[in-house]
PDB file of N, CA and C in Angstrom:
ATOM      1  N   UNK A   1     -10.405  15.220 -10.761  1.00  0.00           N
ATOM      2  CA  UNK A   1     -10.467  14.140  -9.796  1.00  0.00           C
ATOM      3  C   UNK A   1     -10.586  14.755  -8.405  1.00  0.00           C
ATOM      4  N   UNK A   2     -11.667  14.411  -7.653  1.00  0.00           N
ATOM      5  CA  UNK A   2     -11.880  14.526  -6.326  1.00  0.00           C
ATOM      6  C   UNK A   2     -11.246  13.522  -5.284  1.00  0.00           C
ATOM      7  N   UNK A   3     -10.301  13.947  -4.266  1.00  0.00           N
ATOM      8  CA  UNK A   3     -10.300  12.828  -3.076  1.00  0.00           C
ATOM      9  C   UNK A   3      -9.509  13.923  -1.721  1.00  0.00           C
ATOM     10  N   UNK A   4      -9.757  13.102  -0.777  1.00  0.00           N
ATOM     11  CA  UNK A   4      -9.106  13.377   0.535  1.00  0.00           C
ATOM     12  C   UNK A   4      -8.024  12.908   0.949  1.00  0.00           C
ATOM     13  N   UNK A   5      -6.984  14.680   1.092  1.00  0.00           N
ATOM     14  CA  UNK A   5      -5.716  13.980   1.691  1.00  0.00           C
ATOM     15  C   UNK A   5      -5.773  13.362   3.168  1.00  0.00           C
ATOM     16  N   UNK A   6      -4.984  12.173   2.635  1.00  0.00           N
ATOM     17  CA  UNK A   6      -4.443  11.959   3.873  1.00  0.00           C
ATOM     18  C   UNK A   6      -2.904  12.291   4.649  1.00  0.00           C
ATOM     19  N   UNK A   7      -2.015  13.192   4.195  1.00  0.00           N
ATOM     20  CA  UNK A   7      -1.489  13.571   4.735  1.00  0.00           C
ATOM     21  C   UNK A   7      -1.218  14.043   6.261  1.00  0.00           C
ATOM     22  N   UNK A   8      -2.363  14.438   6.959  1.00  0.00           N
ATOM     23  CA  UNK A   8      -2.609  15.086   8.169  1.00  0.00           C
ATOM     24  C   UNK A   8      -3.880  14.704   8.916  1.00  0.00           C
ATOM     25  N   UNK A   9      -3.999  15.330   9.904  1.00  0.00           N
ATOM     26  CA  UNK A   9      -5.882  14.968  10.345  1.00  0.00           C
ATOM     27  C   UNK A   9      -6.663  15.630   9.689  1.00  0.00           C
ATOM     28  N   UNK A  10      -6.303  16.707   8.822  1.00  0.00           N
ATOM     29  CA  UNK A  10      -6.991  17.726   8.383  1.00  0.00           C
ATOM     30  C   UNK A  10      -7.775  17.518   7.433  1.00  0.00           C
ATOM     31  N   UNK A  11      -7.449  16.375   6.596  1.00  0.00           N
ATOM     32  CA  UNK A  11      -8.148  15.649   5.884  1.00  0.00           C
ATOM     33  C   UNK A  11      -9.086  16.550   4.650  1.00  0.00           C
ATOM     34  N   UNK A  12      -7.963  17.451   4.273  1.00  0.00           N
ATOM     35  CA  UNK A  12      -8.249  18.699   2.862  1.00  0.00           C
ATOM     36  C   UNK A  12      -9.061  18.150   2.305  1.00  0.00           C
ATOM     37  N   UNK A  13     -10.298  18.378   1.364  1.00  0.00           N
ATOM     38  CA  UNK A  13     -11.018  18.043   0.095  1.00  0.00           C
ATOM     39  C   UNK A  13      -9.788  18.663  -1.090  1.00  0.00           C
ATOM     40  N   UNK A  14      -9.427  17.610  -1.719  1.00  0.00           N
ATOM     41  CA  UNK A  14      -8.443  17.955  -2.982  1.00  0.00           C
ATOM     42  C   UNK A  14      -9.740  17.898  -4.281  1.00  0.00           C
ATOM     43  N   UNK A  15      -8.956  18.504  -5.295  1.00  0.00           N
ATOM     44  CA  UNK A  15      -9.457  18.834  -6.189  1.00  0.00           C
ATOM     45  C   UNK A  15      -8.459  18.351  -7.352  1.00  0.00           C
ATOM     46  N   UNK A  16      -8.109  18.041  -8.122  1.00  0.00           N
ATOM     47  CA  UNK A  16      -6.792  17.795  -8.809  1.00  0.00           C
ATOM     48  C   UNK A  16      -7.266  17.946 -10.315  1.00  0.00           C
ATOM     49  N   UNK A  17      -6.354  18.344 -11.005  1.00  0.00           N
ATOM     50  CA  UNK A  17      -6.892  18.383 -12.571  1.00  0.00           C
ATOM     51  C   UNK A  17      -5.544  18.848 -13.282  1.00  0.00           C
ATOM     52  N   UNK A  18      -5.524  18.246 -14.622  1.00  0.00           N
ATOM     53  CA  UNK A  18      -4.632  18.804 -15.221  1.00  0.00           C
ATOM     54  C   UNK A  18      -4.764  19.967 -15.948  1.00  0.00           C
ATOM     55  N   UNK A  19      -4.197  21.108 -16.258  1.00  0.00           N
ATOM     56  CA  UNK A  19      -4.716  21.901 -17.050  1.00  0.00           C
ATOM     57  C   UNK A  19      -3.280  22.233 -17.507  1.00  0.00           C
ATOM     58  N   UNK A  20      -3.510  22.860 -18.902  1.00  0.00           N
ATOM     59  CA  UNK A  20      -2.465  23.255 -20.186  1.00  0.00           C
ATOM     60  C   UNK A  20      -1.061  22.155 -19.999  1.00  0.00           C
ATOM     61  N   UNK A  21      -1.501  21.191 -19.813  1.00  0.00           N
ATOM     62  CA  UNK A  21      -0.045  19.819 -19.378  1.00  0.00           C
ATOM     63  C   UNK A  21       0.052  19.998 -17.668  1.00  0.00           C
ATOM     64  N   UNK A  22      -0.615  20.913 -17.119  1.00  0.00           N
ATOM     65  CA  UNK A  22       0.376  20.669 -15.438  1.00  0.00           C
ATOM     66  C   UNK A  22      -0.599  20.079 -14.408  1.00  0.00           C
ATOM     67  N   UNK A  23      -0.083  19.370 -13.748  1.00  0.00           N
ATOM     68  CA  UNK A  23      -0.971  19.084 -12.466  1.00  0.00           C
ATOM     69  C   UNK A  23      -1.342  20.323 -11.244  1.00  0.00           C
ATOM     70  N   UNK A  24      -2.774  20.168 -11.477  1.00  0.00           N
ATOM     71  CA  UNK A  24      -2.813  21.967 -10.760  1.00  0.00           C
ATOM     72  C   UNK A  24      -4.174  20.786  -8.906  1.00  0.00           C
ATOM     73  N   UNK A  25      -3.396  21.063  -8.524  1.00  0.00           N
ATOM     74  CA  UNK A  25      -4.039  20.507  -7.039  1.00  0.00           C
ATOM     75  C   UNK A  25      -4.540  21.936  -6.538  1.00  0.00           C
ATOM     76  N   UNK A  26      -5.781  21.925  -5.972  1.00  0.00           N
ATOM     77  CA  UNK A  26      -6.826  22.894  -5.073  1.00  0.00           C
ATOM     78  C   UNK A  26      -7.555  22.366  -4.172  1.00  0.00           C
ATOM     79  N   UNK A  27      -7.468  22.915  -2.555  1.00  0.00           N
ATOM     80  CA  UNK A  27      -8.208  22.340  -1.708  1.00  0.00           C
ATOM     81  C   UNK A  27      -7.771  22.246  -0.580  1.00  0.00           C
ATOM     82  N   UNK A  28      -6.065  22.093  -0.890  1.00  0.00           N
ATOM     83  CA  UNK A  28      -5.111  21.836  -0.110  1.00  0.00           C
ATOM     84  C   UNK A  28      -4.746  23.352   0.983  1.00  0.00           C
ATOM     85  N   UNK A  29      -4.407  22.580   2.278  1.00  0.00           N
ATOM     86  CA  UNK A  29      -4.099  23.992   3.072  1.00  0.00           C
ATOM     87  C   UNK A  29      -2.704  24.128   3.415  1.00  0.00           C
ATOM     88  N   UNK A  30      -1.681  22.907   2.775  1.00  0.00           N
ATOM     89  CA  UNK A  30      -0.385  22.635   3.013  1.00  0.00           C
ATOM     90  C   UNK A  30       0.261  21.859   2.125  1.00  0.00           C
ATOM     91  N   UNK A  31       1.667  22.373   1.929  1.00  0.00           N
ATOM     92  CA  UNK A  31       2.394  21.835   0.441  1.00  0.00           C
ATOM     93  C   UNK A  31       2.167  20.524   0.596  1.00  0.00           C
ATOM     94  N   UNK A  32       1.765  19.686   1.533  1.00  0.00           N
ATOM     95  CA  UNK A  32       2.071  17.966   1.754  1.00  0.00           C
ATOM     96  C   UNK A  32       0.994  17.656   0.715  1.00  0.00           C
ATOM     97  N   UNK A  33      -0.047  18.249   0.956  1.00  0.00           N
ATOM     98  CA  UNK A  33      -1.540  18.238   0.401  1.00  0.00           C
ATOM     99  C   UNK A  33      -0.967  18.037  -1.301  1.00  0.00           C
ATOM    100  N   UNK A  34      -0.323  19.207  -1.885  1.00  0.00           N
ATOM    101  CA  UNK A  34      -0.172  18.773  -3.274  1.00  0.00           C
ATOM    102  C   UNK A  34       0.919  18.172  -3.562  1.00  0.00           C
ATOM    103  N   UNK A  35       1.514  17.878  -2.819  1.00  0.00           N
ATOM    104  CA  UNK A  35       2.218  16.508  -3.085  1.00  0.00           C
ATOM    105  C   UNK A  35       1.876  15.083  -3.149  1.00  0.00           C
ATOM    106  N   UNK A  36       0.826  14.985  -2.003  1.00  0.00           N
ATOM    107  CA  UNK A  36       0.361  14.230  -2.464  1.00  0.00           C
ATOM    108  C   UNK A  36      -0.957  13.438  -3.373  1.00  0.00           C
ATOM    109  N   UNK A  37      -1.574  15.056  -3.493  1.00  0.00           N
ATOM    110  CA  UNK A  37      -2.965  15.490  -4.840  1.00  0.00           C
ATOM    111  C   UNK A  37      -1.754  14.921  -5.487  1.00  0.00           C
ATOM    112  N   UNK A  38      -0.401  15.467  -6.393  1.00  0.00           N
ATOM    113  CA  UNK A  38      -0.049  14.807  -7.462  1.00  0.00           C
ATOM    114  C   UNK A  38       0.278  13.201  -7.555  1.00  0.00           C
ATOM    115  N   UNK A  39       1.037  12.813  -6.428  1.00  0.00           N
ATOM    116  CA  UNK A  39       0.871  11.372  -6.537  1.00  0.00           C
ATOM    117  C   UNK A  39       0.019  10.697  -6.946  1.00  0.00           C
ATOM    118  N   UNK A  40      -1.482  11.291  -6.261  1.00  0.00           N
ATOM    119  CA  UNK A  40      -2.399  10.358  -6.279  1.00  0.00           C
ATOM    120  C   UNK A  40      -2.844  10.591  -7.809  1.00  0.00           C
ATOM    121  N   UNK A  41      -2.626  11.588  -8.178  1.00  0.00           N
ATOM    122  CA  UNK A  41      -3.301  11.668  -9.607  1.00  0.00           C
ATOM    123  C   UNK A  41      -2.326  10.775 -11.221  1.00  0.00           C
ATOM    124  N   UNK A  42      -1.044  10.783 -10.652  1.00  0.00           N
ATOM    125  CA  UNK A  42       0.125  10.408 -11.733  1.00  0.00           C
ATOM    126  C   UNK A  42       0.242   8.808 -11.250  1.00  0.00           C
ATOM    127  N   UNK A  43       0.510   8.582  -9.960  1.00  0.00           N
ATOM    128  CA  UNK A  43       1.035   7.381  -9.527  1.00  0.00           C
ATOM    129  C   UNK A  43       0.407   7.140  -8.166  1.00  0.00           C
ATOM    130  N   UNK A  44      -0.994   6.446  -7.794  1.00  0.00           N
ATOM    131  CA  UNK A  44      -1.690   6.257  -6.788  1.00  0.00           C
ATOM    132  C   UNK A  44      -0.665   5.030  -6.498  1.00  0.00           C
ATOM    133  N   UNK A  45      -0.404   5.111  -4.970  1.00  0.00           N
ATOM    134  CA  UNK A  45       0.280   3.736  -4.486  1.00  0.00           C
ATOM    135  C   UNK A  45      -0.603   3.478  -2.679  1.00  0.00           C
ATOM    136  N   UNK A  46      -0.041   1.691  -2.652  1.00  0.00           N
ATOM    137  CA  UNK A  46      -1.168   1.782  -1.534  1.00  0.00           C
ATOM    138  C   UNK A  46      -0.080   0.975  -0.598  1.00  0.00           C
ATOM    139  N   UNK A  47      -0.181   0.992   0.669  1.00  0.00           N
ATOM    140  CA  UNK A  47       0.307  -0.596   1.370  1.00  0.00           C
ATOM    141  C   UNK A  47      -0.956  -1.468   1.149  1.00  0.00           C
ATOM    142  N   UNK A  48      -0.081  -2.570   1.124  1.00  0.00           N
ATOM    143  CA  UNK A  48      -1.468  -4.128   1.143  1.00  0.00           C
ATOM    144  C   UNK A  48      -1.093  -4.794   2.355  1.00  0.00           C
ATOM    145  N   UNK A  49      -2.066  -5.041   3.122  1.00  0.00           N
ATOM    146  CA  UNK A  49      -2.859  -5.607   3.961  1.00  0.00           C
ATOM    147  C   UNK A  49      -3.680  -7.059   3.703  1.00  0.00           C
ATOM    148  N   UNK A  50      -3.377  -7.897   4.195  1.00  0.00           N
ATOM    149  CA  UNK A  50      -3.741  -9.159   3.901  1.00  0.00           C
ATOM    150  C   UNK A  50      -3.309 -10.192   5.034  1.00  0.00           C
ATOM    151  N   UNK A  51      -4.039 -11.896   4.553  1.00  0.00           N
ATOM    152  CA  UNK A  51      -3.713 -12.962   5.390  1.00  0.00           C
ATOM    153  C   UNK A  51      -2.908 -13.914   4.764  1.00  0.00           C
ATOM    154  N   UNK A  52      -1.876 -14.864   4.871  1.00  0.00           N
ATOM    155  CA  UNK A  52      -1.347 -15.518   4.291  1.00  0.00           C
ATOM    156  C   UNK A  52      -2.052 -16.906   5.370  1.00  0.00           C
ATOM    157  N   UNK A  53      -2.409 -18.304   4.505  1.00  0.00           N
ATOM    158  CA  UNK A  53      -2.204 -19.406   5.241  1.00  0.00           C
ATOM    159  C   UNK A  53      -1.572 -19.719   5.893  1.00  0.00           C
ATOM    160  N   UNK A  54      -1.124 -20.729   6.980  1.00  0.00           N
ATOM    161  CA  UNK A  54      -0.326 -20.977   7.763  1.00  0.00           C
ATOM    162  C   UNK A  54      -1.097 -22.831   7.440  1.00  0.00           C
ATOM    163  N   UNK A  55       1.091 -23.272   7.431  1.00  0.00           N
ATOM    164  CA  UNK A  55       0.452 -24.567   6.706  1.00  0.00           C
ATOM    165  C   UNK A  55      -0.014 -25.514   7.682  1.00  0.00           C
ATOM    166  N   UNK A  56       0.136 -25.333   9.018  1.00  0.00           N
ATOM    167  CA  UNK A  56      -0.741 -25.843   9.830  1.00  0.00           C
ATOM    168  C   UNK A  56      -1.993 -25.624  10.192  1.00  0.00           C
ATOM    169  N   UNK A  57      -2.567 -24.717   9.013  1.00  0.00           N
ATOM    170  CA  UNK A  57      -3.880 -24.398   9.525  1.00  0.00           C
ATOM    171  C   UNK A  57      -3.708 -22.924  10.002  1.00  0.00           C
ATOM    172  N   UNK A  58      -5.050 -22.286   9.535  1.00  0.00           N
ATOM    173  CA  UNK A  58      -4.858 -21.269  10.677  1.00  0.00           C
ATOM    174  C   UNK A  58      -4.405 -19.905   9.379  1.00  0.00           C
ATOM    175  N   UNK A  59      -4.319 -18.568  10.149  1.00  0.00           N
ATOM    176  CA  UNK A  59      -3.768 -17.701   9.030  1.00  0.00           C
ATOM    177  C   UNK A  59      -3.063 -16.401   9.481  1.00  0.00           C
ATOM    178  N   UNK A  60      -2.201 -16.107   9.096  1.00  0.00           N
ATOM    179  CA  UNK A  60      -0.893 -14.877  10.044  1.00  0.00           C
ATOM    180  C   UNK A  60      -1.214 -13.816   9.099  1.00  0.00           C
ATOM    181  N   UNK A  61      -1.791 -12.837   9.652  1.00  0.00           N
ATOM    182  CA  UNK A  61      -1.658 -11.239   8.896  1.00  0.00           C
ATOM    183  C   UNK A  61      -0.492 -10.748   8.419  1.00  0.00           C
ATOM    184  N   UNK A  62       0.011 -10.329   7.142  1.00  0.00           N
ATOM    185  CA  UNK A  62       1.106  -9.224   6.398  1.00  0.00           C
ATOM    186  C   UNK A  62       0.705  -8.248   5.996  1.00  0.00           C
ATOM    187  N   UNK A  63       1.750  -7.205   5.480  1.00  0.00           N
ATOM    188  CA  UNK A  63       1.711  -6.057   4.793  1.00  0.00           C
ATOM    189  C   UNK A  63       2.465  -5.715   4.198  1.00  0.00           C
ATOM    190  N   UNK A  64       3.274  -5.074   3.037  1.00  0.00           N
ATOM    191  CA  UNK A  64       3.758  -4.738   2.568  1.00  0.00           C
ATOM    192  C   UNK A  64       4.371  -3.654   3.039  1.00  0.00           C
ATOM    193  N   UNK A  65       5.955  -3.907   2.794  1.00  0.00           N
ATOM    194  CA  UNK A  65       6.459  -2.773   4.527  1.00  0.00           C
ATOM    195  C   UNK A  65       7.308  -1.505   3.343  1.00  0.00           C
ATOM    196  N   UNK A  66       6.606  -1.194   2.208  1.00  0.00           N
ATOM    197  CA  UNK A  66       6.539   0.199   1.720  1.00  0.00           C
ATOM    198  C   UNK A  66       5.205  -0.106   0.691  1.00  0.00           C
ATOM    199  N   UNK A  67       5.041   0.942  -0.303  1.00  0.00           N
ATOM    200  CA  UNK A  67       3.997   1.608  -1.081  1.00  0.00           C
ATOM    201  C   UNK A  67       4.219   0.802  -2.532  1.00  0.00           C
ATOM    202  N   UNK A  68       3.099  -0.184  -2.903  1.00  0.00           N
ATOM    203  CA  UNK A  68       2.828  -0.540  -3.988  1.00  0.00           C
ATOM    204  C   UNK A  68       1.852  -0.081  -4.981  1.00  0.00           C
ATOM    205  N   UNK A  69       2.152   0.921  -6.254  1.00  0.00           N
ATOM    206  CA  UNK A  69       1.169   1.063  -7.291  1.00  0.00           C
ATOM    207  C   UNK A  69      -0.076   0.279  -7.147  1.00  0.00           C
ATOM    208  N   UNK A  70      -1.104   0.740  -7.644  1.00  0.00           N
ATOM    209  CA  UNK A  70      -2.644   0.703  -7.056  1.00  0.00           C
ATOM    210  C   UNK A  70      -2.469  -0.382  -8.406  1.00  0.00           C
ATOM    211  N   UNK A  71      -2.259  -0.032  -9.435  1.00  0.00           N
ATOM    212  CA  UNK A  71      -2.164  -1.220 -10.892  1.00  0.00           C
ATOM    213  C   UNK A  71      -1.748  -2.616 -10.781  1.00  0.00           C
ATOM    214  N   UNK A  72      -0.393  -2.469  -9.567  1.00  0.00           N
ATOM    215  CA  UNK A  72       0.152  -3.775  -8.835  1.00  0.00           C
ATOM    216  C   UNK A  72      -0.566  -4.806  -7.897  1.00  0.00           C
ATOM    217  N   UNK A  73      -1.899  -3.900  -7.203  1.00  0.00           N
ATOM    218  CA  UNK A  73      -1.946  -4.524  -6.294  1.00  0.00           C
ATOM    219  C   UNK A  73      -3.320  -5.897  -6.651  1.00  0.00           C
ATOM    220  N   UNK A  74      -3.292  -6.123  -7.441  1.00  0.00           N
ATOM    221  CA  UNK A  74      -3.928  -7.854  -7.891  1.00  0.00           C
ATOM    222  C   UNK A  74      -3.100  -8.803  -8.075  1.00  0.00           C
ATOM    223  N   UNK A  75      -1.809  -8.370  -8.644  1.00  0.00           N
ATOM    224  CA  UNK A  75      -0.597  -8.826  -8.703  1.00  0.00           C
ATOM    225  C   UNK A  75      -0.327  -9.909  -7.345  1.00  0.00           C
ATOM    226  N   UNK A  76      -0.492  -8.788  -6.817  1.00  0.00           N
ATOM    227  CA  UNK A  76       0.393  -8.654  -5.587  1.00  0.00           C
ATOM    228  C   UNK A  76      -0.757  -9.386  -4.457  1.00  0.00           C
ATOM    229  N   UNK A  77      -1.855  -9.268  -4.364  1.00  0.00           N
ATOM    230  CA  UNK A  77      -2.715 -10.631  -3.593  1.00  0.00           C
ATOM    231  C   UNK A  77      -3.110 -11.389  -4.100  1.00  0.00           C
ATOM    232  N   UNK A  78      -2.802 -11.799  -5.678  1.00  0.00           N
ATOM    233  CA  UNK A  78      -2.955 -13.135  -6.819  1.00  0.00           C
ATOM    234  C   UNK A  78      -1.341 -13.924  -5.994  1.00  0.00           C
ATOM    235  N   UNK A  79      -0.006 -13.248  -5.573  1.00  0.00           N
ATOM    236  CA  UNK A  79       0.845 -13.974  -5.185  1.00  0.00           C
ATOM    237  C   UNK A  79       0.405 -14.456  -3.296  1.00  0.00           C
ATOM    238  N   UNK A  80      -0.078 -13.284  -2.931  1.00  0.00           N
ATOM    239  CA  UNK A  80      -0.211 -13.905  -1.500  1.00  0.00           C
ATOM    240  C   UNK A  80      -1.313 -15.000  -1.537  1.00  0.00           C
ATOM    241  N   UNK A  81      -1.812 -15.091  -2.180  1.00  0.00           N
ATOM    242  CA  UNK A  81      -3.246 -16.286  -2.269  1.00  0.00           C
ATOM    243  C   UNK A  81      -2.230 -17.584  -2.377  1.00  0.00           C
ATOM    244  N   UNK A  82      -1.091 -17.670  -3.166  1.00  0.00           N
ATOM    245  CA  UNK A  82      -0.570 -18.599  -3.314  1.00  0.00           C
ATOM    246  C   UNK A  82       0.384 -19.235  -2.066  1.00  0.00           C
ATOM    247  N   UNK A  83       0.767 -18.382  -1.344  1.00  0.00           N
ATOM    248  CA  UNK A  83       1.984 -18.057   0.115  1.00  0.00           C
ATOM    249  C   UNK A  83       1.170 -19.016   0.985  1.00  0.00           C
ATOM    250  N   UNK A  84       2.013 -20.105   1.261  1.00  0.00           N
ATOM    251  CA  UNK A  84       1.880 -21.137   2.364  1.00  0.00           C
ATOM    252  C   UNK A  84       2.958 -20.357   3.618  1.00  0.00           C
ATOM    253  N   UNK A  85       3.022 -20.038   4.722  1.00  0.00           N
ATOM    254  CA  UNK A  85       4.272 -20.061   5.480  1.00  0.00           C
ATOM    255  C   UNK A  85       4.198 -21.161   7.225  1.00  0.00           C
ATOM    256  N   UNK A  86       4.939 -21.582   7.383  1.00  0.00           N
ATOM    257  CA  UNK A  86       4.633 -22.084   8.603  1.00  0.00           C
ATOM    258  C   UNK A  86       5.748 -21.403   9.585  1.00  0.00           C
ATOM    259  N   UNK A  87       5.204 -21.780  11.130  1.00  0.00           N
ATOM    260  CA  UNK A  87       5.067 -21.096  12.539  1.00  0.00           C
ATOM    261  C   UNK A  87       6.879 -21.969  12.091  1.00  0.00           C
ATOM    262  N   UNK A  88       7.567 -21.265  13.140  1.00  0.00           N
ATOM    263  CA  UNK A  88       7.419 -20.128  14.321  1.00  0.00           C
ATOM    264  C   UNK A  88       7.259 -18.638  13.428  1.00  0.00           C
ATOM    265  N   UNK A  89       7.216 -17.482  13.463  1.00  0.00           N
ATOM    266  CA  UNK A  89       6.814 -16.756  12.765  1.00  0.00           C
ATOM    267  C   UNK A  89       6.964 -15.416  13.834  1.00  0.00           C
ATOM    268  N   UNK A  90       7.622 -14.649  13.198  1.00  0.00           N
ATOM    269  CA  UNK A  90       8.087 -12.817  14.513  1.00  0.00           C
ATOM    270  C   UNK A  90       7.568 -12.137  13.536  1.00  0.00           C
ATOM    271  N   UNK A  91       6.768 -11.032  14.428  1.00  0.00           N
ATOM    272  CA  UNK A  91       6.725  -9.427  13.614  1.00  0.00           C
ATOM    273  C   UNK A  91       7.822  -9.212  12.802  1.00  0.00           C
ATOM    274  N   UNK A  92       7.662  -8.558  11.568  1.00  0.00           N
ATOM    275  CA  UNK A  92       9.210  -8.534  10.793  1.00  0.00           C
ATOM    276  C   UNK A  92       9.499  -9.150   9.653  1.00  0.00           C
ATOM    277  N   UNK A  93       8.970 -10.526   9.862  1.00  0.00           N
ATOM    278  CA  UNK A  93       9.954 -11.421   9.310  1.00  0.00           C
ATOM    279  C   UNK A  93       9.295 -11.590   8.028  1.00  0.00           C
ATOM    280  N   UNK A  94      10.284 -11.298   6.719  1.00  0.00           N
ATOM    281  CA  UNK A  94      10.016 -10.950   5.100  1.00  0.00           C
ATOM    282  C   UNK A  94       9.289 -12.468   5.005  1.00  0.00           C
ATOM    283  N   UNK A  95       8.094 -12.441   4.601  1.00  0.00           N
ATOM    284  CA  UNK A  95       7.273 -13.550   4.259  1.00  0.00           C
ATOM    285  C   UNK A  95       7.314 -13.786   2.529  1.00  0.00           C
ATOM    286  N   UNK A  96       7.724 -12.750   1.420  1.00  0.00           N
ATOM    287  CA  UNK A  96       8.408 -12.567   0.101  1.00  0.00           C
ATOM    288  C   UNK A  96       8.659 -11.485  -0.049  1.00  0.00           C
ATOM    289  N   UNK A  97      10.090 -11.680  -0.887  1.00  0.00           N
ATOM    290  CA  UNK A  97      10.944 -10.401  -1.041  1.00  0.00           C
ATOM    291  C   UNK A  97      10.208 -10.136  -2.362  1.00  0.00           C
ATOM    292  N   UNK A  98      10.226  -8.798  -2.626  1.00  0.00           N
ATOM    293  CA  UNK A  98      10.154  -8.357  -3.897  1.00  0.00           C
ATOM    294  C   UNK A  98       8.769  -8.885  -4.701  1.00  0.00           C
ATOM    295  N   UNK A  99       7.886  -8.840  -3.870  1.00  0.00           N
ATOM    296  CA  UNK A  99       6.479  -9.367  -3.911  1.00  0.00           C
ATOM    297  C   UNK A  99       5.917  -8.465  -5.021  1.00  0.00           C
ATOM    298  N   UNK A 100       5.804  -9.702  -6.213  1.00  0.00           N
ATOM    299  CA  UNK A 100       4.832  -8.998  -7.134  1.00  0.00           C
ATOM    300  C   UNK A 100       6.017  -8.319  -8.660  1.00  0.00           C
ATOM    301  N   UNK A 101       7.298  -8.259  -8.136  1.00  0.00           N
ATOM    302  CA  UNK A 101       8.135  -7.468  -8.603  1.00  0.00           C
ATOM    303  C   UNK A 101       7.830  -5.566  -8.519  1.00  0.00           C
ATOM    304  N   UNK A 102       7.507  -5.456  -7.162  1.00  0.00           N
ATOM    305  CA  UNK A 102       7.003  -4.431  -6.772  1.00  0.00           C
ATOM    306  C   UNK A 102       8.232  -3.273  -5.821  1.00  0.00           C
ATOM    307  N   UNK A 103       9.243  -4.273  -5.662  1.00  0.00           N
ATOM    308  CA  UNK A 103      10.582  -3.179  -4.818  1.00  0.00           C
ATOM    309  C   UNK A 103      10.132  -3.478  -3.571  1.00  0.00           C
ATOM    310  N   UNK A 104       9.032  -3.835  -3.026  1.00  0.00           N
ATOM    311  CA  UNK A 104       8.500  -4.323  -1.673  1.00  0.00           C
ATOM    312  C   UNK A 104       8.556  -5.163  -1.244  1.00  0.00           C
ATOM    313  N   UNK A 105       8.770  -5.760   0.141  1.00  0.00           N
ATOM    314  CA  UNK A 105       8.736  -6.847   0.772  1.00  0.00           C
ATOM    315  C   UNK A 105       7.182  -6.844   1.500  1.00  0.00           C
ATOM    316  N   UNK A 106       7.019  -8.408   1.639  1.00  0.00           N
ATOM    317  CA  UNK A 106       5.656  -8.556   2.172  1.00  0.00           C
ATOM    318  C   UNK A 106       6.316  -9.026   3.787  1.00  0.00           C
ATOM    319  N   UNK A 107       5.984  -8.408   4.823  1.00  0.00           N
ATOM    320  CA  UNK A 107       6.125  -8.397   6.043  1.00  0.00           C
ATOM    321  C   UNK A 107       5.155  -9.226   6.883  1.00  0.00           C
ATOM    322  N   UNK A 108       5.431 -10.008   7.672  1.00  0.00           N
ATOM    323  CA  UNK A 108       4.084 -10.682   9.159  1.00  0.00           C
ATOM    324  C   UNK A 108       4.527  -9.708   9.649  1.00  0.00           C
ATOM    325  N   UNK A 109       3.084  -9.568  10.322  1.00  0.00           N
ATOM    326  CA  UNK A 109       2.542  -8.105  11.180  1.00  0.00           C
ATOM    327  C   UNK A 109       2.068  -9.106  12.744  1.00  0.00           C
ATOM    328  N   UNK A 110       2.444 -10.503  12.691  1.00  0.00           N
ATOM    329  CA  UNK A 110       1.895 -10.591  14.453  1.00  0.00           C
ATOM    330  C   UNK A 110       3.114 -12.289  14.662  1.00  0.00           C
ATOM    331  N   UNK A 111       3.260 -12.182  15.490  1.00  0.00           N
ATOM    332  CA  UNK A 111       3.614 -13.417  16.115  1.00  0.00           C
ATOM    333  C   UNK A 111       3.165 -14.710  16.043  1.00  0.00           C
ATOM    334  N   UNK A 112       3.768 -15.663  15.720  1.00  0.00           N
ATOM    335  CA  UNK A 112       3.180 -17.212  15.526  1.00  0.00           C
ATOM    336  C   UNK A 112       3.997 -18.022  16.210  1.00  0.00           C
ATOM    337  N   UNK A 113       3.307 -18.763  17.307  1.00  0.00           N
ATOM    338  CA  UNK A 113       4.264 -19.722  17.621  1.00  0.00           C
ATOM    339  C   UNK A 113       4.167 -20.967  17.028  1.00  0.00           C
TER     340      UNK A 113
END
């Protein structure tokens, strides 16, 4: 498997492969690099980014304020498709806990009055 860390600006070409059972990462110019070559290869996780309705119309940006499995994340905007929330509305404020059954909260990312 080929991809680019994002760990740094440096933005390594990884290389990742398993060989004789182990995860062997190449490409990398810093331990972050195969740490996170192995993540991405065992357990890819993402933040989600999205809009929820606003029941007056209208629509307030969230995110998921840690790292949801890449397998989760249809789950997980099959529930925000459903998320009505109405104003007043602060940066912060948990729009669903435990979104998806993912250990994550889904966060508004802007202000609504």
């Amino acid at each position: 498997m080929k991809t680019i860390c994002i760990m740094c600006p440096m933005g390594c070409p990884l290389d990742i492969n398993k060989v004789d059972g182990k995860i062997v990462v190449t490409g990398n110019t810093c331990k972050r690099g195969e740490i996170y070559g192995t993540q991405e290869f065992t357990a890819p996780k993402r933040v989600v980014t999205s809009l929820v309705r606003l029941t007056s119309g209208g629509v307030v940006s969230v995110k998921t304020d840690g790292l949801v499995l890449k397998t989760l994340i249809p789950e997980v905007l099959s529930e925000i498709g459903k998320l009505r929330l109405s104003a007043p509305l602060k940066i912060g404020d948990v729009a669903k806990e435990n979104v998806a059954g993912s250990g994550v909260n889904l966060v508004v990312t802007e202000d609504i009055k």
